[in-house]
Protein backbone atom coordinates (compact mmCIF):
# COMPACT_ATOMS: atom_id res chain seq x y z
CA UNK A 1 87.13 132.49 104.76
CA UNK A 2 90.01 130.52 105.65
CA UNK A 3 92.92 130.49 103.09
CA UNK A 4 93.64 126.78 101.36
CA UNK A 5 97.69 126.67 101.89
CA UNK A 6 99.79 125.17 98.72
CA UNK A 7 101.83 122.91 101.16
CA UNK A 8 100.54 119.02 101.73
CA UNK A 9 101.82 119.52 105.44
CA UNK A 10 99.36 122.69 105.63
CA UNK A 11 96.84 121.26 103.76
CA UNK A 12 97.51 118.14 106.06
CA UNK A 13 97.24 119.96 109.25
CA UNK A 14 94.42 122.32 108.32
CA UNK A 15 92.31 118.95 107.55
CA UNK A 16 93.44 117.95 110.80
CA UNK A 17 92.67 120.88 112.55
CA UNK A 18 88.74 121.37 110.55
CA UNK A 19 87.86 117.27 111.37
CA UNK A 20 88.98 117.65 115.07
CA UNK A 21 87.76 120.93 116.49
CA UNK A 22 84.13 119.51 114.83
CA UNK A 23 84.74 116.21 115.78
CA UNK A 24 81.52 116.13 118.00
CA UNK A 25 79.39 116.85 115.17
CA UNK A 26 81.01 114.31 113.10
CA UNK A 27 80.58 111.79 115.26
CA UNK A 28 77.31 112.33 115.50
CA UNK A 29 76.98 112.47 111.61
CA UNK A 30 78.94 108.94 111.33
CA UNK A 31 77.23 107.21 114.74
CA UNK A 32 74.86 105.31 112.83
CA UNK A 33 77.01 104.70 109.39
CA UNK A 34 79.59 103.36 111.36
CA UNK A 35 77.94 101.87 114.44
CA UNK A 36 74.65 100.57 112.30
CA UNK A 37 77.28 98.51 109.96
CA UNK A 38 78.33 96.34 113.44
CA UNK A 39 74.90 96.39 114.84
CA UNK A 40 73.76 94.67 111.45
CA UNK A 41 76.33 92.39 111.26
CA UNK A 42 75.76 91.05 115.11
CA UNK A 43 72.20 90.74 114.56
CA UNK A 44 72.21 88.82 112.02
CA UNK A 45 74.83 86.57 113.05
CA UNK A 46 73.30 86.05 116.52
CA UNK A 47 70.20 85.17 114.68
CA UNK A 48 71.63 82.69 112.17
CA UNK A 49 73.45 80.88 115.57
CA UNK A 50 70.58 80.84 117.46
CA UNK A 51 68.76 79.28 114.55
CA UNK A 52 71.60 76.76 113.46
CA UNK A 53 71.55 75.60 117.24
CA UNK A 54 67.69 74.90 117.15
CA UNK A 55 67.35 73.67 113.69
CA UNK A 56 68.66 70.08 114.55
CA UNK A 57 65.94 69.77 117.21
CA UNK A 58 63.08 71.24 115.42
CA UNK A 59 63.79 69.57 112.07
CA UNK A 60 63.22 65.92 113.95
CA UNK A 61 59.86 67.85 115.69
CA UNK A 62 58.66 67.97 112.36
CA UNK A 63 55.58 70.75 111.20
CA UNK A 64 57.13 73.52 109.52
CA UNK A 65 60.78 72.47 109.07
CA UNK A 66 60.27 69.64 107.40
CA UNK A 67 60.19 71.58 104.10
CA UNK A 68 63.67 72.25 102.65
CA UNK A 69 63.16 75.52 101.39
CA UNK A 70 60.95 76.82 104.13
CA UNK A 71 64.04 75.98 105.79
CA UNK A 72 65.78 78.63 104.08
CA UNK A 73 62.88 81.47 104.02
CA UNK A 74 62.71 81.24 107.97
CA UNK A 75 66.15 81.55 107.94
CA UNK A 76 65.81 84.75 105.77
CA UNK A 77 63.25 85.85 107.36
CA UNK A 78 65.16 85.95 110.65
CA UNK A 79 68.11 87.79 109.30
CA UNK A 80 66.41 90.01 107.73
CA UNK A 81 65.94 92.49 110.09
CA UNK A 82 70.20 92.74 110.66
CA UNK A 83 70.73 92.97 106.76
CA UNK A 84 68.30 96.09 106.21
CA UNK A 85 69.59 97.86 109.34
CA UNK A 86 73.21 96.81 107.59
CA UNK A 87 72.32 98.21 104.38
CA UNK A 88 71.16 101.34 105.21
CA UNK A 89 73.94 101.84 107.61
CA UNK A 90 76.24 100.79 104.47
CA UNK A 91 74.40 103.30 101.99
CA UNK A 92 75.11 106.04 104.29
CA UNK A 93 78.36 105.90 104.82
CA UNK A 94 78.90 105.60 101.38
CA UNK A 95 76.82 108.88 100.64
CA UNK A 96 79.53 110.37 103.31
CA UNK A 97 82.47 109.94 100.90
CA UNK A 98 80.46 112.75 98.69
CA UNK A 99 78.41 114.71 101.74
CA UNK A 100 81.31 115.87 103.94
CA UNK A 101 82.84 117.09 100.64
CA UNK A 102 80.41 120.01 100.92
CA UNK A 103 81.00 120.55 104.02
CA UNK A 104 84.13 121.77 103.59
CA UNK A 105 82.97 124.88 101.80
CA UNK A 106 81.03 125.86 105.92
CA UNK A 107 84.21 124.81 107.86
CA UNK A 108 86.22 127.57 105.72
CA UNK A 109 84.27 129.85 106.40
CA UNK A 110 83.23 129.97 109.51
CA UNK A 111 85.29 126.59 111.04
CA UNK A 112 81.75 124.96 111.45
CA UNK A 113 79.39 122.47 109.85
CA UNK A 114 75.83 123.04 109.45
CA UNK A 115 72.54 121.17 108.04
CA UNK A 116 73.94 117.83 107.54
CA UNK A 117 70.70 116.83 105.83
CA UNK A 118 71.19 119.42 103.21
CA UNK A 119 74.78 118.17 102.63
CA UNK A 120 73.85 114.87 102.08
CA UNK A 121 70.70 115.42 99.81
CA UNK A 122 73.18 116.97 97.48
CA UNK A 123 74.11 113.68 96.81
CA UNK A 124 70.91 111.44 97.18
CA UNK A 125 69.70 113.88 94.68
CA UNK A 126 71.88 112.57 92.40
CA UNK A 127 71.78 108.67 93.04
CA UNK A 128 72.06 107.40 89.70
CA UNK A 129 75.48 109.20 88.93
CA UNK A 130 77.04 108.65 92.28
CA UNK A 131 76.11 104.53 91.88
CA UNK A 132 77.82 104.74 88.76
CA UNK A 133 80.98 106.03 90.43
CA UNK A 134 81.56 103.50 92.82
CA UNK A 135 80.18 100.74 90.61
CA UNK A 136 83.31 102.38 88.09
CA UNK A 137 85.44 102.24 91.37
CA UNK A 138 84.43 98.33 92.01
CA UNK A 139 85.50 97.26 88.76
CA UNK A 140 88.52 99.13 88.94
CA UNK A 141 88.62 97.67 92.56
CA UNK A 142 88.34 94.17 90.80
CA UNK A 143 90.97 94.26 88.25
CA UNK A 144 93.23 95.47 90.97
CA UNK A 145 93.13 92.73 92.97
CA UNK A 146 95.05 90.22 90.73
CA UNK A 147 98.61 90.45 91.29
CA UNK A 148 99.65 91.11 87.46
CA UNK A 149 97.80 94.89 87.77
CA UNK A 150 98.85 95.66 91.51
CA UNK A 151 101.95 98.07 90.18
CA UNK A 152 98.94 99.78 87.32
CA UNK A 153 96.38 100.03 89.50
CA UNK A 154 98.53 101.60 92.51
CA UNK A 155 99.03 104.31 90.08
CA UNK A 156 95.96 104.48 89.01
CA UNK A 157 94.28 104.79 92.74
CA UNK A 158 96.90 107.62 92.95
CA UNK A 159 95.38 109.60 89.84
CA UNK A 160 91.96 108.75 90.54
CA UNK A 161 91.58 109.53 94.33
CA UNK A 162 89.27 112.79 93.52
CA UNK A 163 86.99 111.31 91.87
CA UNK A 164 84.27 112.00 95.17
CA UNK A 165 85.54 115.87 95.04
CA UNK A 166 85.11 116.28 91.50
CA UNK A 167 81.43 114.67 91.84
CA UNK A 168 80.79 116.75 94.52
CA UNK A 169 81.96 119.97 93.22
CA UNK A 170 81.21 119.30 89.69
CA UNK A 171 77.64 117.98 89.57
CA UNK A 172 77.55 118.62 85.15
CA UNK A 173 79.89 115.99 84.84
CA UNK A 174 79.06 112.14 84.32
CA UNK A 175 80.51 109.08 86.12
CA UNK A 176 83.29 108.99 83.56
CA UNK A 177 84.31 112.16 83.56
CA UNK A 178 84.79 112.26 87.18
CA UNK A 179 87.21 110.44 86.87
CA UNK A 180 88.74 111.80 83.67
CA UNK A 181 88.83 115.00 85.92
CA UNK A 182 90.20 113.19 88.83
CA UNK A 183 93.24 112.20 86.53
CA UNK A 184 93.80 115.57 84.58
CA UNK A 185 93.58 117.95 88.55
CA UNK A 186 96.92 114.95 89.63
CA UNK A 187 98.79 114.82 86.54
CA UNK A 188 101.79 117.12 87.40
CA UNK A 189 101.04 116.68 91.10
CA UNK A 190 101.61 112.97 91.46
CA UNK A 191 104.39 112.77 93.84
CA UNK A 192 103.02 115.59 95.81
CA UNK A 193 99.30 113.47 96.09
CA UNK A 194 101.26 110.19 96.88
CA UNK A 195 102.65 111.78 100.00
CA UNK A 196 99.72 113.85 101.21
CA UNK A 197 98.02 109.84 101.27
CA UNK A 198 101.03 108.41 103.21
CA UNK A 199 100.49 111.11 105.65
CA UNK A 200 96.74 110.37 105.73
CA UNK A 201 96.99 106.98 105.33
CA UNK A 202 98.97 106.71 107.87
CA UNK A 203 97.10 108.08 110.51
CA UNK A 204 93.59 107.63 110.06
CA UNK A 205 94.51 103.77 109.28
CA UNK A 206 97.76 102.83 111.45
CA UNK A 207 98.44 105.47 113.92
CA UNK A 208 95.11 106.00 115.40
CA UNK A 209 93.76 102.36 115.01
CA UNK A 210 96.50 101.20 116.54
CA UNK A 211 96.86 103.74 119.48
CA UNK A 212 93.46 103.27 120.63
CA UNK A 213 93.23 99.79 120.27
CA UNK A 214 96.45 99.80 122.45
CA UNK A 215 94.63 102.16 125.11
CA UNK A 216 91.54 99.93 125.22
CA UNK A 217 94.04 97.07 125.46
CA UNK A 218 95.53 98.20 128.72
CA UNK A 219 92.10 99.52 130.47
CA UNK A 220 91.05 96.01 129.49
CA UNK A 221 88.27 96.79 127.33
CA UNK A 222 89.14 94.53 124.52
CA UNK A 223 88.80 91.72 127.20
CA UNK A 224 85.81 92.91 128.21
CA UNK A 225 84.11 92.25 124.90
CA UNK A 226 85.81 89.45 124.12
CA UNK A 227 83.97 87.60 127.07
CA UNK A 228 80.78 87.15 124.96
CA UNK A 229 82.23 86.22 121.63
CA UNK A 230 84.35 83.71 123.64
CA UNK A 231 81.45 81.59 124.17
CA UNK A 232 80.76 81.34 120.78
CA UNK A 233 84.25 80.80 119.57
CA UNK A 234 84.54 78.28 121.60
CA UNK A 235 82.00 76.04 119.53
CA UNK A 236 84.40 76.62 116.81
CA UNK A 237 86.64 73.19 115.81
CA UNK A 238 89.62 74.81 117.33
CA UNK A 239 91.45 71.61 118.31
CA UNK A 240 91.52 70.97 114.35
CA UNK A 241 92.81 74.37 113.16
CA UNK A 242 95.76 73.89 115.92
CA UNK A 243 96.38 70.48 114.57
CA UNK A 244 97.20 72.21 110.84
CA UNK A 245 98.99 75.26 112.46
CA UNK A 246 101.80 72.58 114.71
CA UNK A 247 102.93 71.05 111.57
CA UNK A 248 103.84 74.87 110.41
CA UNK A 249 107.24 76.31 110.78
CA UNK A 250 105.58 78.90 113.28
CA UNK A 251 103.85 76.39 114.87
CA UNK A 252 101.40 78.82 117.06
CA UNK A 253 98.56 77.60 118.93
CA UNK A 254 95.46 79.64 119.36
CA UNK A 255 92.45 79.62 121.64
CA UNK A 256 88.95 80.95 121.76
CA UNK A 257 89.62 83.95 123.78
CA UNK A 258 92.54 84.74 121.26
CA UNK A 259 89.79 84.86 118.47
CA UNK A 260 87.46 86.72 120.42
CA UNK A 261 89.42 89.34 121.49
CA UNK A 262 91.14 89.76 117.70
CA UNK A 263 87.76 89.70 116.74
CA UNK A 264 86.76 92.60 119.13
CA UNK A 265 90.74 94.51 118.40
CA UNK A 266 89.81 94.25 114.54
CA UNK A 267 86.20 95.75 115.21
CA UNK A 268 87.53 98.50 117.18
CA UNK A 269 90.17 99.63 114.83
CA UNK A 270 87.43 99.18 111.79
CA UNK A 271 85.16 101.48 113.61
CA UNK A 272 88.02 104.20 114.24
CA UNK A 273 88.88 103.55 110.43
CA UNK A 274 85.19 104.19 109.17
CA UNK A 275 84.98 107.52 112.07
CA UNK A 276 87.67 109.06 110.57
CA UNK A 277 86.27 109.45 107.30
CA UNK A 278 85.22 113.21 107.16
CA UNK A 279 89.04 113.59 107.49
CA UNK A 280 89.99 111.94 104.76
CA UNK A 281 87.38 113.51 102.80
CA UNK A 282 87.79 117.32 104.22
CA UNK A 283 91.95 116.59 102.77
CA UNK A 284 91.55 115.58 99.83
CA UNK A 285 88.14 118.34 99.28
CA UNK A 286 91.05 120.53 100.19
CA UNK A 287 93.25 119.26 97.62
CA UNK A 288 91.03 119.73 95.32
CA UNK A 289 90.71 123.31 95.87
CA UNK A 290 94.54 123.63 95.95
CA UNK A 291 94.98 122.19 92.77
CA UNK A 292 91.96 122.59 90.66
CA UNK A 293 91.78 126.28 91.49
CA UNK A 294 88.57 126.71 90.44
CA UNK A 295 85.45 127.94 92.53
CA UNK A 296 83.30 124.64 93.72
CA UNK A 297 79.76 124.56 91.84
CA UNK A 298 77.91 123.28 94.19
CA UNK A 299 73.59 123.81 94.50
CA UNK A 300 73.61 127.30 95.84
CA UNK A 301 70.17 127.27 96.99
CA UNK A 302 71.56 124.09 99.11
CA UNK A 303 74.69 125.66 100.00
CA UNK A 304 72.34 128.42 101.64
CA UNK A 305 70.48 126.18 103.27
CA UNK A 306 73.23 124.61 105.07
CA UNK A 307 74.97 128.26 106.13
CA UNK A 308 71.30 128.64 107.64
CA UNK A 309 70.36 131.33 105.51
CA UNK A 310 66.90 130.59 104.50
């Protein structure tokens, strides 16, 4: 087994190292997480265009739009389809924060993952508790978001940024005491935690983002993509928006293909944010291990299962 280092640029690098030389797998284990989010999002807003383009003309057909609310339930009805394929791309990447935490305990020992199934069940299995930890972390989210508690809850994030980990590893303890856990493993360590999540931070959401955005910039990809969305921005009242933005002090002008392809840059680096994941979450297992120094509790009949021992 691999030896956790005490260092945040070791424990940095050996994340680094673990994510990248099973990158393949990951991506495969995030494809549909991350790539099911978009595809749920474009099909339901292709639907609800195509349907706000025909409505005018059907409505004065008469038959079935004349009712108001059937109106509504056709419109649901046709977006349907985009939300579910959204939601269950949404679940699972939220079950990821807690599955690749397990992970962890295969790529130490022999630098591979196995059985993602079995990784993530130890977390479905335990639905109840881990929607009470992010329904914790959305309130906390909340509060955080008013100016008054940015300086609180900064420190706060800070302290409770293992809450996942301690889930994971410590399946006896309740939603609260995750992150009562999460708190007691970074008091001591604060300074050291804030700079292992600069370093993390900053790659996996500037560096990277931006690099390959930059790449698919100058190969003209971006532009690519931005052809279709063009046509729809174009229906958007962009003659009026410019009108507001002249009498600014900037005074910039955009145009349709300017929202399209921003559209299509701010896609790309969301995708490259939500793929690099398992990175964030093999550091800070990691941490965990560094500082907590106790052995991981995980399921051991599922922890054989994924070493492919049974």
């Amino acid at each position: 087994m691999a030896k956790i280092k005490d260092s945040v640029f070791d424990i940095f690098g050996q994340a680094v190292k673990l994510y990248f030389t099973n990158f393949g797998s990951f991506f495969k284990y995030m494809a549909f997480p991350v790539f099911g989010q978009i595809l749920g999002i474009i099909l339901t807003l292709l639907a609800s265009f195509f349907y706000a383009q025909n409505l005018p003309k059907w409505i004065v057909q008469g038959g079935l739009f004349d009712n108001f609310s059937m109106i509504f339930l056709v419109l649901f009805l046709i977006t349907l389809p985009g939300l579910l394929i959204f939601a269950k791309a949404f679940w699972d990447y939220l079950v990821a924060y807690g599955a690749v935490n397990s992970m962890v305990e295969n790529m130490l020992k022999s630098g591979k993952v196995y059985d993602f199934p079995a990784h993530t069940e130890l977390i479905t299995r335990r639905t109840a508790s881990f929607v009470g930890v992010w329904l914790l972390l959305g309130l906390f989210a909340i509060v955080g978001i008013f100016p008054l508690f940015w300086v609180i809850a900064g420190i706060l994030f800070v302290y409770f940024i293992l809450v996942f980990q301690v889930f994971t590893f410590e399946p006896q303890k309740n939603p609260i005491e995750c992150f009562q856990k999460s708190a007691t493993i970074i008091k001591g360590n604060f300074a050291r935690t804030l700079g292992l999540m600069a370093l993390l931070g900053g790659l996996t959401y500037w560096i990277l983002p931006e690099a390959i955005k930059l790449f698919f910039n100058f190969v003209n990809i971006i532009g690519f993509f931005a052809i279709p969305i063009d046509v729809w921005a174009q229906q958007l009242p962009i003659n009026e928006i410019n009108k507001m933005l002249i009498q600014t002090p900037v005074a910039y002008q955009i145009t349709s293909l300017w929202i399209a392809k921003f559209i299509v840059a701010g896609s790309l680096g969301y995708i490259i944010t939500c793929m690099t994941l398992p990175l964030r979450s093999i550091c800070w297992a990691l941490w965990y291990k560094n500082l907590n120094k106790a052995e991981a509790k995980i399921d051991k009949k599922f922890l054989a299962r994924a070493e492919g021992k049974d």
